[in-house]
Protein backbone atom coordinates (compact mmCIF):
# COMPACT_ATOMS: atom_id res chain seq x y z
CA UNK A 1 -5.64 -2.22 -31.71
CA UNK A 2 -8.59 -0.36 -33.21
CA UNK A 3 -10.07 -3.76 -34.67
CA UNK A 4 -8.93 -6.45 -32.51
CA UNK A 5 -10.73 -4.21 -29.25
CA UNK A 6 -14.09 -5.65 -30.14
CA UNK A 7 -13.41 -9.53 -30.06
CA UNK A 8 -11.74 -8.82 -26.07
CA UNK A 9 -14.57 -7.09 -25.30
CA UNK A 10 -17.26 -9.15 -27.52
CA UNK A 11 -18.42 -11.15 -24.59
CA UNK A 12 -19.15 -7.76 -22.39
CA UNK A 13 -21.11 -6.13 -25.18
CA UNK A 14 -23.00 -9.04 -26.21
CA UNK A 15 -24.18 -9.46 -22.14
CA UNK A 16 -24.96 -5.62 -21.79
CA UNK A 17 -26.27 -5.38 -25.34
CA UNK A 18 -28.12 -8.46 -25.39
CA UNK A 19 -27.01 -10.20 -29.06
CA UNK A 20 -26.46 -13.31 -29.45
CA UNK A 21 -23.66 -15.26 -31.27
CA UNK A 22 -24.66 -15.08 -34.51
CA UNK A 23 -25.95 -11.45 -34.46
CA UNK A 24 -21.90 -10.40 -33.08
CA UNK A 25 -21.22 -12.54 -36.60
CA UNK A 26 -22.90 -9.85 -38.10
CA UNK A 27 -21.31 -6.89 -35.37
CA UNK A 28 -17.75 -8.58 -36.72
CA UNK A 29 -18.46 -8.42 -40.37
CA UNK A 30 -20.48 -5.38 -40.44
CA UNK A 31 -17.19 -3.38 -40.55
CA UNK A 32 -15.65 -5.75 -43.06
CA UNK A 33 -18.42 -5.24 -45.30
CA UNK A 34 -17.79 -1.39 -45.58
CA UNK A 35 -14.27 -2.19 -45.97
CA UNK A 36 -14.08 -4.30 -48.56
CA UNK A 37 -16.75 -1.91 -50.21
CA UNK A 38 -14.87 1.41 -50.31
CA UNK A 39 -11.10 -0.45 -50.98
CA UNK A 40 -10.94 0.46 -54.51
CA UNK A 41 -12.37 3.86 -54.07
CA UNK A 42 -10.28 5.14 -51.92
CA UNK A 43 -6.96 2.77 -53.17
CA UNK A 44 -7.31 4.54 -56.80
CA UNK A 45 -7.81 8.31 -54.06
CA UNK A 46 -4.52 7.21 -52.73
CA UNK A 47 -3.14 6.75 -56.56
CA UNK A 48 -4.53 10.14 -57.55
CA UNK A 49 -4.14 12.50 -54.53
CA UNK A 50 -1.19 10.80 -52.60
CA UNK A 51 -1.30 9.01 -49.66
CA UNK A 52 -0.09 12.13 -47.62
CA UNK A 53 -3.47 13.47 -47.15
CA UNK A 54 -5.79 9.72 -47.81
CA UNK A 55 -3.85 8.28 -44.51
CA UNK A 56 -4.21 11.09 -42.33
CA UNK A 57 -8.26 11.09 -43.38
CA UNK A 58 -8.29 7.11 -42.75
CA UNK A 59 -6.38 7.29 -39.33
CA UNK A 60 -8.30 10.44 -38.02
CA UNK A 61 -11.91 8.77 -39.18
CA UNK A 62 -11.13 5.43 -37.69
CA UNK A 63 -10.35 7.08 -34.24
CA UNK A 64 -13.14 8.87 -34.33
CA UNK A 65 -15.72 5.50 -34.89
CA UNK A 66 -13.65 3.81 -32.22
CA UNK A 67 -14.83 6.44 -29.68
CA UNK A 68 -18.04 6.24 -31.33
CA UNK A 69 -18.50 2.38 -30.43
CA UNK A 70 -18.55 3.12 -27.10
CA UNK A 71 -21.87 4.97 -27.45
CA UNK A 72 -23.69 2.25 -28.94
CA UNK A 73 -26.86 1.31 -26.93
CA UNK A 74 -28.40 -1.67 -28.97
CA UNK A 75 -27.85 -4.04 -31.97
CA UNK A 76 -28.87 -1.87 -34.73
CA UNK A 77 -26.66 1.34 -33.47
CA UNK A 78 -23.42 -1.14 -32.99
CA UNK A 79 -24.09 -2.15 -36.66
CA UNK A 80 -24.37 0.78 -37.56
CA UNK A 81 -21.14 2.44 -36.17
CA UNK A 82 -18.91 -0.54 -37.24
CA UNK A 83 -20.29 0.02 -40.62
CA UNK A 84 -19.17 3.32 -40.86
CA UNK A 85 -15.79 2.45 -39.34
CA UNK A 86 -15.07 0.07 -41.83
CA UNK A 87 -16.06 2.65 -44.72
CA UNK A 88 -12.96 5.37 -42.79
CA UNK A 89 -10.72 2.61 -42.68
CA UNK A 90 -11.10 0.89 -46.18
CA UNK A 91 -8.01 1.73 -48.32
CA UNK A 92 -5.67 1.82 -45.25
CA UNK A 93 -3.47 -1.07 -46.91
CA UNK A 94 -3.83 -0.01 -50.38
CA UNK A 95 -2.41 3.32 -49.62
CA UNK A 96 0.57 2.11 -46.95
CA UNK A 97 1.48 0.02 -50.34
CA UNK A 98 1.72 2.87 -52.57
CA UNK A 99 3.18 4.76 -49.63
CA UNK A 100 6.14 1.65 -50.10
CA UNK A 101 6.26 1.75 -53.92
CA UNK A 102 7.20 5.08 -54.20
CA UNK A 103 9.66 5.26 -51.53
CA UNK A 104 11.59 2.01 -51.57
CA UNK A 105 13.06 -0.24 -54.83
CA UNK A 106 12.04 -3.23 -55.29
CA UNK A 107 15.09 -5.52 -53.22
CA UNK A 108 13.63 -3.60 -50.19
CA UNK A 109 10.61 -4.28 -50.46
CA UNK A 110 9.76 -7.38 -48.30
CA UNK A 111 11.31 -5.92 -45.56
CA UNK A 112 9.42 -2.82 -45.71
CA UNK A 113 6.21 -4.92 -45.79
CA UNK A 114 7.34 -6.72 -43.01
CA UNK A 115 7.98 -4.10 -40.50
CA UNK A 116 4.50 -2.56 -41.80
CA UNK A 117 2.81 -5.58 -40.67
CA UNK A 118 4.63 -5.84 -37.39
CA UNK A 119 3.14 -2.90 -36.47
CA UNK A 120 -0.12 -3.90 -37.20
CA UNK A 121 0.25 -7.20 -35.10
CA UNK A 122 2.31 -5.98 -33.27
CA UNK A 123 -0.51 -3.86 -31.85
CA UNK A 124 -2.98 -7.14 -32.00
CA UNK A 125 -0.49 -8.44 -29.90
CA UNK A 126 -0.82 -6.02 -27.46
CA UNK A 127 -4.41 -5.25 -27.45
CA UNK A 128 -5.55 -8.52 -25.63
CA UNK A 129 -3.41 -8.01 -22.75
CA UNK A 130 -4.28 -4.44 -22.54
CA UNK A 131 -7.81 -4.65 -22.93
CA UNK A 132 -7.92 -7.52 -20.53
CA UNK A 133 -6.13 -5.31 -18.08
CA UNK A 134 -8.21 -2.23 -18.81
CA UNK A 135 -11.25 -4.27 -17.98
CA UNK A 136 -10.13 -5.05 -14.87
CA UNK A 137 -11.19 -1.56 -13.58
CA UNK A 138 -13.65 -0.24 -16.27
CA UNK A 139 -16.10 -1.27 -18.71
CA UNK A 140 -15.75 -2.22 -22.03
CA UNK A 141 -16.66 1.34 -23.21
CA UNK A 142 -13.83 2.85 -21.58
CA UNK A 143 -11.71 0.76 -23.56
CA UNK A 144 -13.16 1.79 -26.92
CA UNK A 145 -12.59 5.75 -25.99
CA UNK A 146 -8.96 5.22 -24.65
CA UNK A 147 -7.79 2.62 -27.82
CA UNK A 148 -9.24 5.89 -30.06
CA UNK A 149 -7.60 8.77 -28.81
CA UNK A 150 -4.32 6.71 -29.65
CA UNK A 151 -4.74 7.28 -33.49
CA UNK A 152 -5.13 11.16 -33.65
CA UNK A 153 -1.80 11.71 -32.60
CA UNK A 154 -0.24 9.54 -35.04
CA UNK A 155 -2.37 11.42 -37.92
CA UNK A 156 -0.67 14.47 -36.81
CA UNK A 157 2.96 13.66 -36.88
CA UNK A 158 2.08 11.45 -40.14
CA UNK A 159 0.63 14.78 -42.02
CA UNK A 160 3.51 17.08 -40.65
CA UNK A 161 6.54 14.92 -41.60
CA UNK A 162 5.52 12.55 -44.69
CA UNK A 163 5.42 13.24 -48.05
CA UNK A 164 4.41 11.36 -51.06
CA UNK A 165 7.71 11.32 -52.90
CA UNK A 166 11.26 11.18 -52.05
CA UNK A 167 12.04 14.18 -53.95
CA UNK A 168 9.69 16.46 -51.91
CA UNK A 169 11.04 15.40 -48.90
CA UNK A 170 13.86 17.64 -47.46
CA UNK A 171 15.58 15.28 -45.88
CA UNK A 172 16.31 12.81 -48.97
CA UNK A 173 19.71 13.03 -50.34
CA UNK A 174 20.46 13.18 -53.92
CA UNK A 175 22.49 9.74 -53.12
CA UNK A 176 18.95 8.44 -51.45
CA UNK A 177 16.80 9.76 -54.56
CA UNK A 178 18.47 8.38 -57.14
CA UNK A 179 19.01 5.26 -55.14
CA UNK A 180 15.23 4.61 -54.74
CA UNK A 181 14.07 5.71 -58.29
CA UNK A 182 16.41 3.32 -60.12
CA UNK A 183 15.23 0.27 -58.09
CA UNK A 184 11.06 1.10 -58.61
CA UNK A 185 10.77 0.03 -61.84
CA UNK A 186 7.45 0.84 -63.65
CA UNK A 187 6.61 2.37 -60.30
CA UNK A 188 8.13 4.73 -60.91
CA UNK A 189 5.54 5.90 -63.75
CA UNK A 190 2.87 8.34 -62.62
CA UNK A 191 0.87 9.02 -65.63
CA UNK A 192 -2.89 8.01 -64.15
CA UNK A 193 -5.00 9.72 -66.33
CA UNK A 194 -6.55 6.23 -67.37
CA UNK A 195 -6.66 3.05 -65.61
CA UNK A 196 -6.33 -0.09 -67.01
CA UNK A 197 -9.46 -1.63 -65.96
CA UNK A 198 -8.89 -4.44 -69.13
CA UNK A 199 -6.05 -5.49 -68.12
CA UNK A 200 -6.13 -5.28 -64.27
CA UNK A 201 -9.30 -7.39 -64.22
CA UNK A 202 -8.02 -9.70 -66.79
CA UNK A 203 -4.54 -10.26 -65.02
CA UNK A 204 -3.74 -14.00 -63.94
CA UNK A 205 -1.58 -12.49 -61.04
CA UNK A 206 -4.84 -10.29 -60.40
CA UNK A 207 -7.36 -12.94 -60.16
CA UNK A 208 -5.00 -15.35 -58.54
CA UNK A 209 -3.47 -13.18 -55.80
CA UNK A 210 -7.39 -12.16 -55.25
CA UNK A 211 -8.37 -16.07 -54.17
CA UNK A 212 -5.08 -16.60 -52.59
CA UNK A 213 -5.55 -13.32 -50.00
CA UNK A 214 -9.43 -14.31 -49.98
CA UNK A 215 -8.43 -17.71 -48.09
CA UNK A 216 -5.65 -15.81 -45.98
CA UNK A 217 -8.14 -13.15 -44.44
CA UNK A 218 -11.11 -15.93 -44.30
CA UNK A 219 -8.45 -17.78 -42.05
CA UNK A 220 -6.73 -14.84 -40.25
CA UNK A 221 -10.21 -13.15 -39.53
CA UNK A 222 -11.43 -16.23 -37.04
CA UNK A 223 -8.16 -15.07 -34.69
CA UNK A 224 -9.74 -11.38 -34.97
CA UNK A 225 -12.90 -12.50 -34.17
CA UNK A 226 -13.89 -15.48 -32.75
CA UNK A 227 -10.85 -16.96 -31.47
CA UNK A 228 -10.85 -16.01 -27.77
CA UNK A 229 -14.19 -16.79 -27.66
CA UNK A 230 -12.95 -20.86 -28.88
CA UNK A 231 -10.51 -20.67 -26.24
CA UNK A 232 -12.94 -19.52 -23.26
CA UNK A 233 -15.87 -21.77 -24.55
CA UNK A 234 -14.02 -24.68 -26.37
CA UNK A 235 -10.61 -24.74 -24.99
CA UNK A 236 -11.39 -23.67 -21.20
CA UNK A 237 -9.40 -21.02 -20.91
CA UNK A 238 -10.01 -17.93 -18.26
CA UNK A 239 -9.15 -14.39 -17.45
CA UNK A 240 -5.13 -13.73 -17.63
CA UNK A 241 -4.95 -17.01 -19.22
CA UNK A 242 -7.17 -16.51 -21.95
CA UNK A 243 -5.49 -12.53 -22.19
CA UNK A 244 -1.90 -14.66 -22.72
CA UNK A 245 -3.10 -17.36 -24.98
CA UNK A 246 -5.23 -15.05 -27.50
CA UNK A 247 -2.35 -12.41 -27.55
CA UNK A 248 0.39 -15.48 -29.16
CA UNK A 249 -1.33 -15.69 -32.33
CA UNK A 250 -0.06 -11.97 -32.67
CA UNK A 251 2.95 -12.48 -30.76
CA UNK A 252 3.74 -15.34 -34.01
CA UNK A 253 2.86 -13.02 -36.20
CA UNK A 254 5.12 -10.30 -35.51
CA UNK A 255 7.76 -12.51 -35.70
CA UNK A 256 6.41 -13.99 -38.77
CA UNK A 257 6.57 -10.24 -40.54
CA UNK A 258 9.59 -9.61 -40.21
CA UNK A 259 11.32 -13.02 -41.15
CA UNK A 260 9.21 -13.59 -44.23
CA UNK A 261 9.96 -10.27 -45.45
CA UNK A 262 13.34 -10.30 -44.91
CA UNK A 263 13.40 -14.25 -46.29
CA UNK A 264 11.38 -13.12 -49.49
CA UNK A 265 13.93 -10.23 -50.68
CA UNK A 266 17.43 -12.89 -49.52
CA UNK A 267 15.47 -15.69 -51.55
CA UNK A 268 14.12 -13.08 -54.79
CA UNK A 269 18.10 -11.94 -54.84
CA UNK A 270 18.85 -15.67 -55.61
CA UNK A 271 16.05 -17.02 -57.18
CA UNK A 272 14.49 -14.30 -58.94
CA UNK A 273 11.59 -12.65 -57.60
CA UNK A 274 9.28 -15.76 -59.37
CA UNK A 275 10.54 -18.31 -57.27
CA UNK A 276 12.00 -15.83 -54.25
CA UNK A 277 7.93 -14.82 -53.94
CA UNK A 278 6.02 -17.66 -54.68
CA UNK A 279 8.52 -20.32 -52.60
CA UNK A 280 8.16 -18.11 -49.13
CA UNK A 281 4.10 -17.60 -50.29
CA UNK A 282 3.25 -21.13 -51.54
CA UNK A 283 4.98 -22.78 -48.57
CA UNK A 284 3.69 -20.79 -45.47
CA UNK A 285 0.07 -21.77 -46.69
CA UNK A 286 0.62 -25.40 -46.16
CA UNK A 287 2.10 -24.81 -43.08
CA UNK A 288 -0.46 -22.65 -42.10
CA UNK A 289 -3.16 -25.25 -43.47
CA UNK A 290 -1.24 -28.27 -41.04
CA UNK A 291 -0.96 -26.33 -38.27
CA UNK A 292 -4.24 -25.20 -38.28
CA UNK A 293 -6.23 -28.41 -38.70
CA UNK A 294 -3.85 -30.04 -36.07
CA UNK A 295 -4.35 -27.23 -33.07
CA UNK A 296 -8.15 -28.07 -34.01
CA UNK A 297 -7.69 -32.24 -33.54
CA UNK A 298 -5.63 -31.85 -30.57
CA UNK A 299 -6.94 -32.73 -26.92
CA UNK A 300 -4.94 -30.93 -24.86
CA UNK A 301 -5.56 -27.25 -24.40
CA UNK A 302 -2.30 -25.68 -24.35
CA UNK A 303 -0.77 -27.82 -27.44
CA UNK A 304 -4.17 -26.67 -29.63
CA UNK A 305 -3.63 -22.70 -28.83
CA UNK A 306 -0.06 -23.06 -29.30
CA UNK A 307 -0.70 -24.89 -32.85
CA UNK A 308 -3.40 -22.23 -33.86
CA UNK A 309 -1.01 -19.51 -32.99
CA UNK A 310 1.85 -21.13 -35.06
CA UNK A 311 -1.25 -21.48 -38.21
CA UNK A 312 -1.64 -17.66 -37.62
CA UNK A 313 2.12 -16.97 -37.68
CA UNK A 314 2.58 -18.48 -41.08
CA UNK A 315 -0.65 -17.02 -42.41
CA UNK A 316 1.24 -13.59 -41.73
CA UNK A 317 5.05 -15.31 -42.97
CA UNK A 318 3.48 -15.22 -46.62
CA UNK A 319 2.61 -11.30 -46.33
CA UNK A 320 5.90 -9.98 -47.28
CA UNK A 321 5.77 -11.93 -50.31
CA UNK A 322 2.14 -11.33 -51.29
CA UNK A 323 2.27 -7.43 -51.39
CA UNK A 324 5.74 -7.17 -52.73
CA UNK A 325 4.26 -9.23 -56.01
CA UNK A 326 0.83 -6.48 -55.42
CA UNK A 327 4.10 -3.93 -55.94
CA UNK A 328 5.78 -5.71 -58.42
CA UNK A 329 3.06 -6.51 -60.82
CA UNK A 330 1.05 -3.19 -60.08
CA UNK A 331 3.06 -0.35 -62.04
CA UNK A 332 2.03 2.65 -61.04
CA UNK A 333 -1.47 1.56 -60.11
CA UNK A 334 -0.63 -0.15 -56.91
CA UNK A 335 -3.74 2.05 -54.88
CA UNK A 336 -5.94 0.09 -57.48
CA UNK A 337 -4.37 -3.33 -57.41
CA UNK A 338 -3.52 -2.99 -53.75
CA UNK A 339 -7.25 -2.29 -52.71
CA UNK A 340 -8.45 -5.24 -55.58
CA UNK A 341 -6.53 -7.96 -53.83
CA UNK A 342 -7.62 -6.45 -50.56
CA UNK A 343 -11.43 -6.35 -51.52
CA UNK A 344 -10.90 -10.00 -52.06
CA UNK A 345 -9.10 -10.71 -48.36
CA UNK A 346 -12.28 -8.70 -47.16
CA UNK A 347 -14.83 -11.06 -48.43
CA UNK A 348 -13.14 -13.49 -46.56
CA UNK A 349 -13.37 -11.46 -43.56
CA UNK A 350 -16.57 -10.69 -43.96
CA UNK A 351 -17.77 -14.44 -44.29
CA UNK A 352 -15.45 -15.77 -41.62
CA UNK A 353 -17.20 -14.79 -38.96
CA UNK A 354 -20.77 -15.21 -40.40
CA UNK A 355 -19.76 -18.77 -41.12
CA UNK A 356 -18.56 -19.72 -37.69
CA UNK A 357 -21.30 -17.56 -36.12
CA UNK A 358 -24.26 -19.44 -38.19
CA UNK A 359 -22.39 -22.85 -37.51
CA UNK A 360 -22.25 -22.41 -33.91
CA UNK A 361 -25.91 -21.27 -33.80
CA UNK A 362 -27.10 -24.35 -35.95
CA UNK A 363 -24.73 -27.06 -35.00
CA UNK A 364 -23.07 -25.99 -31.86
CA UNK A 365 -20.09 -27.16 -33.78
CA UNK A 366 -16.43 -25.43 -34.08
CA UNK A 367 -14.47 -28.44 -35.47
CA UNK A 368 -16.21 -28.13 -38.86
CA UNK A 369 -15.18 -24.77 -39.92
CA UNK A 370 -11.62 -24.45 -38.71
CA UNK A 371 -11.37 -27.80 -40.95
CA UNK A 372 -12.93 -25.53 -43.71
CA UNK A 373 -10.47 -22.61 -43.15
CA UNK A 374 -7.33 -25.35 -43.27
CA UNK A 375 -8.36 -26.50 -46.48
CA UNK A 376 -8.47 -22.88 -48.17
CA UNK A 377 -5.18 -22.43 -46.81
CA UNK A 378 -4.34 -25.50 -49.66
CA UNK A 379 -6.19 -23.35 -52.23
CA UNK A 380 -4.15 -20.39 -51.90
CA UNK A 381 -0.93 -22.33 -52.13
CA UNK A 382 -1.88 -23.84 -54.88
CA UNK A 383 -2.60 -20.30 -56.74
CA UNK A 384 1.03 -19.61 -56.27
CA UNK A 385 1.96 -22.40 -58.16
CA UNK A 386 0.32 -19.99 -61.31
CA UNK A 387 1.54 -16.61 -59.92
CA UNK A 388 4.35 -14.74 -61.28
CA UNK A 389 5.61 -11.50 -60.60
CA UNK A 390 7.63 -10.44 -63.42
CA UNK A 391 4.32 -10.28 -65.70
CA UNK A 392 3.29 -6.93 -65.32
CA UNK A 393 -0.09 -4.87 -65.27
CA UNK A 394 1.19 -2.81 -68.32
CA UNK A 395 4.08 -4.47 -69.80
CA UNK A 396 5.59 -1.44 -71.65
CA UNK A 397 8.87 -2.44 -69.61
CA UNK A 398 10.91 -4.89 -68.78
CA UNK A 399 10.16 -6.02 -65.39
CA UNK A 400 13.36 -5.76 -62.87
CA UNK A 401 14.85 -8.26 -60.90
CA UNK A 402 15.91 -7.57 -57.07
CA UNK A 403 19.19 -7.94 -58.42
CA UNK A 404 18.96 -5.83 -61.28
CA UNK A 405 17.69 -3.07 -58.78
CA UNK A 406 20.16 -3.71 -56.12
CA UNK A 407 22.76 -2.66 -58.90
């Protein structure tokens, strides 16, 4: 909700504000910049500390720059709040993966992912409707201070009831312990006194799962930013219209979440997690590529919103796969790996918008760069043709299977 406020309420700011398109380019990326940034930092934090404490900080700071926005009074203030917000929020998904490799064996792992993600587009999903509503009756300020009260709270009961390992936790049955310590495999190692830079930056699963997320955030980032400005400007779209139509790309993908984590741990039970991973991955990029370059041909409104939320929904299908392999391959270092593959996704996000923004400004021309985004969709299937998630980080074991855990 936190991130997706600012593209409902882009056009508001931009009038009061006085930016134009390509300087909210910059406004959008500004907190993807930080992000990507301060990933690895605080992923290998996460690693060290536990992600107890590192999520409560990352919540509680991102609340507080949400409020923050609100007080922004010109283009250089706005830049520089969203850049500190994205330096409290980097290592967010880093640390909910470690959070998942500690407390869950490997055949549950897709799921897990998936519900993770459904609450984060789940609340995308949400937040245009909401903030649509909300400005109704208030300005787009108001909406900023409300949407960052919500995350204290959660920080709270987060802190109070989680802990970092199933064995601290009160609650966790000896049945439940040894249950989830047989099925993590290496990660269930915790010796980080050194990191493997060598062979983390030298893993083909690394580098490859690093292009692959690049092209899925480059993609997913234009329905974070820019897309209900396409549908107003491009597509004709107005108030509770545009509200409905820029919420389904969400509503896809929480349906998405779910499904392809739930399809990615039936198919690695099967297959084997090369082929249950990198089938579910390899195929929702091309779908996401064909949908995405045929909501952009299409003439009729409704049909080209309906296609680009069906591009988005199979952009998020693949996610279940992608950071189970992060797990799978990671060992004990997932904070690190996590936040590597996520640095990458954030370079995407961070020239997304500037792309589009400069293009529009230049050209006037939005048919261009959704082509562009399609055909990285093809790039990242085609890494998982190479990726394979039995080769470890630090191969001093034998890599399970899903089934081999289930057991």
């Amino acid at each position: 909700m936190d991130r997706v406020a600012i593209s409902i309420t882009s056009k508001d700011i931009a009038k009061e504000l006085g930016l134009s398109d390509y300087q909210m380019g910059f406004v959008f990326s500004a907190f993807t910049m930080a992000y990507a940034a301060f990933e690895i930092p605080t992923g290998w934090w996460g690693d060290r500390i536990g992600t107890r404490a590192v999520l409560t900080r990352i919540v509680a700071w991102w609340s507080a720059f949400t409020i923050f926005t609100a007080w922004a009074f010109n283009y250089t203030s706005l830049l520089t709040i969203r850049f500190l917000f994205g330096i409290g929020e980097a290592g967010a998904w880093p640390n909910v993966g470690r959070t998942l490799s500690r407390w869950f064996p490997l055949h549950e792992r897709g799921r897990a992912q998936g519900i993770f993600f459904t609450g984060a587009h789940g609340g995308g999903a949400v937040t245009p409707l909401l903030a649509t509503f909300l400005l109704s009756f208030m300005d787009w300020r108001g909406v900023f201070i409300i949407f960052g009260c919500i995350g204290f709270f959660w920080a709270a009961a987060w802190y109070y009831w989680f802990r970092n390992e199933p064995s601290e936790h009160r609650s966790v049955s000896k049945e439940e312990l040894q249950l989830i310590e047989a099925g993590r495999g290496e990660a269930g190692n915790h010796d980080l006194k050194h990191v493997p830079w060598g062979r983390i930056l030298g893993s083909r699963n690394v580098l490859l799962l690093c292009v692959a997320y690049f092209t899925q955030s480059y993609g997913f980032y234009f329905f974070i930013t820019w897309l209900p400005t396409y549908l107003a400007r491009e597509r004709g779209f107005e108030a509770i219209r545009l509200g409905l139509y820029a919420a389904l790309p969400w509503i896809c993908c929480v349906i998405a979440d779910i499904f392809g984590g739930i399809t990615t741990d039936i198919m690695s039970r099967k297959l084997g997690v090369r082929l249950g991973r990198g089938l579910v991955a390899g195929s929702s990029y091309v779908l996401a590529s064909i949908c995405m370059v045929a909501g952009t041909a299409a003439d009729e409104p409704r049909t080209a919103a309906l296609l680009l939320a069906l591009s988005a929904g199979w952009a998020s299908f693949l996610l279940g796969a992608t950071w189970s392999t992060c797990l799978d391959i990671a060992g004990p270092n997932v904070g690190i790996v996590g936040a590597c593959m996520n640095t990458a996704g954030q370079i995407g996000g961070i020239l997304s918008p500037i792309v589009i923004g400069f293009v529009l400004k230049t050209w006037s021309n939005w048919t261009m760069p959704l082509y562009v985004t399609g055909g990285l969709f093809l790039l990242g299937a085609f890494c998982w043709l190479f990726i394979d998630p039995r080769v470890h980080i630090t191969p001093s074991e034998k890599p399970l299977e899903a089934g081999a855990a289930r057991a």
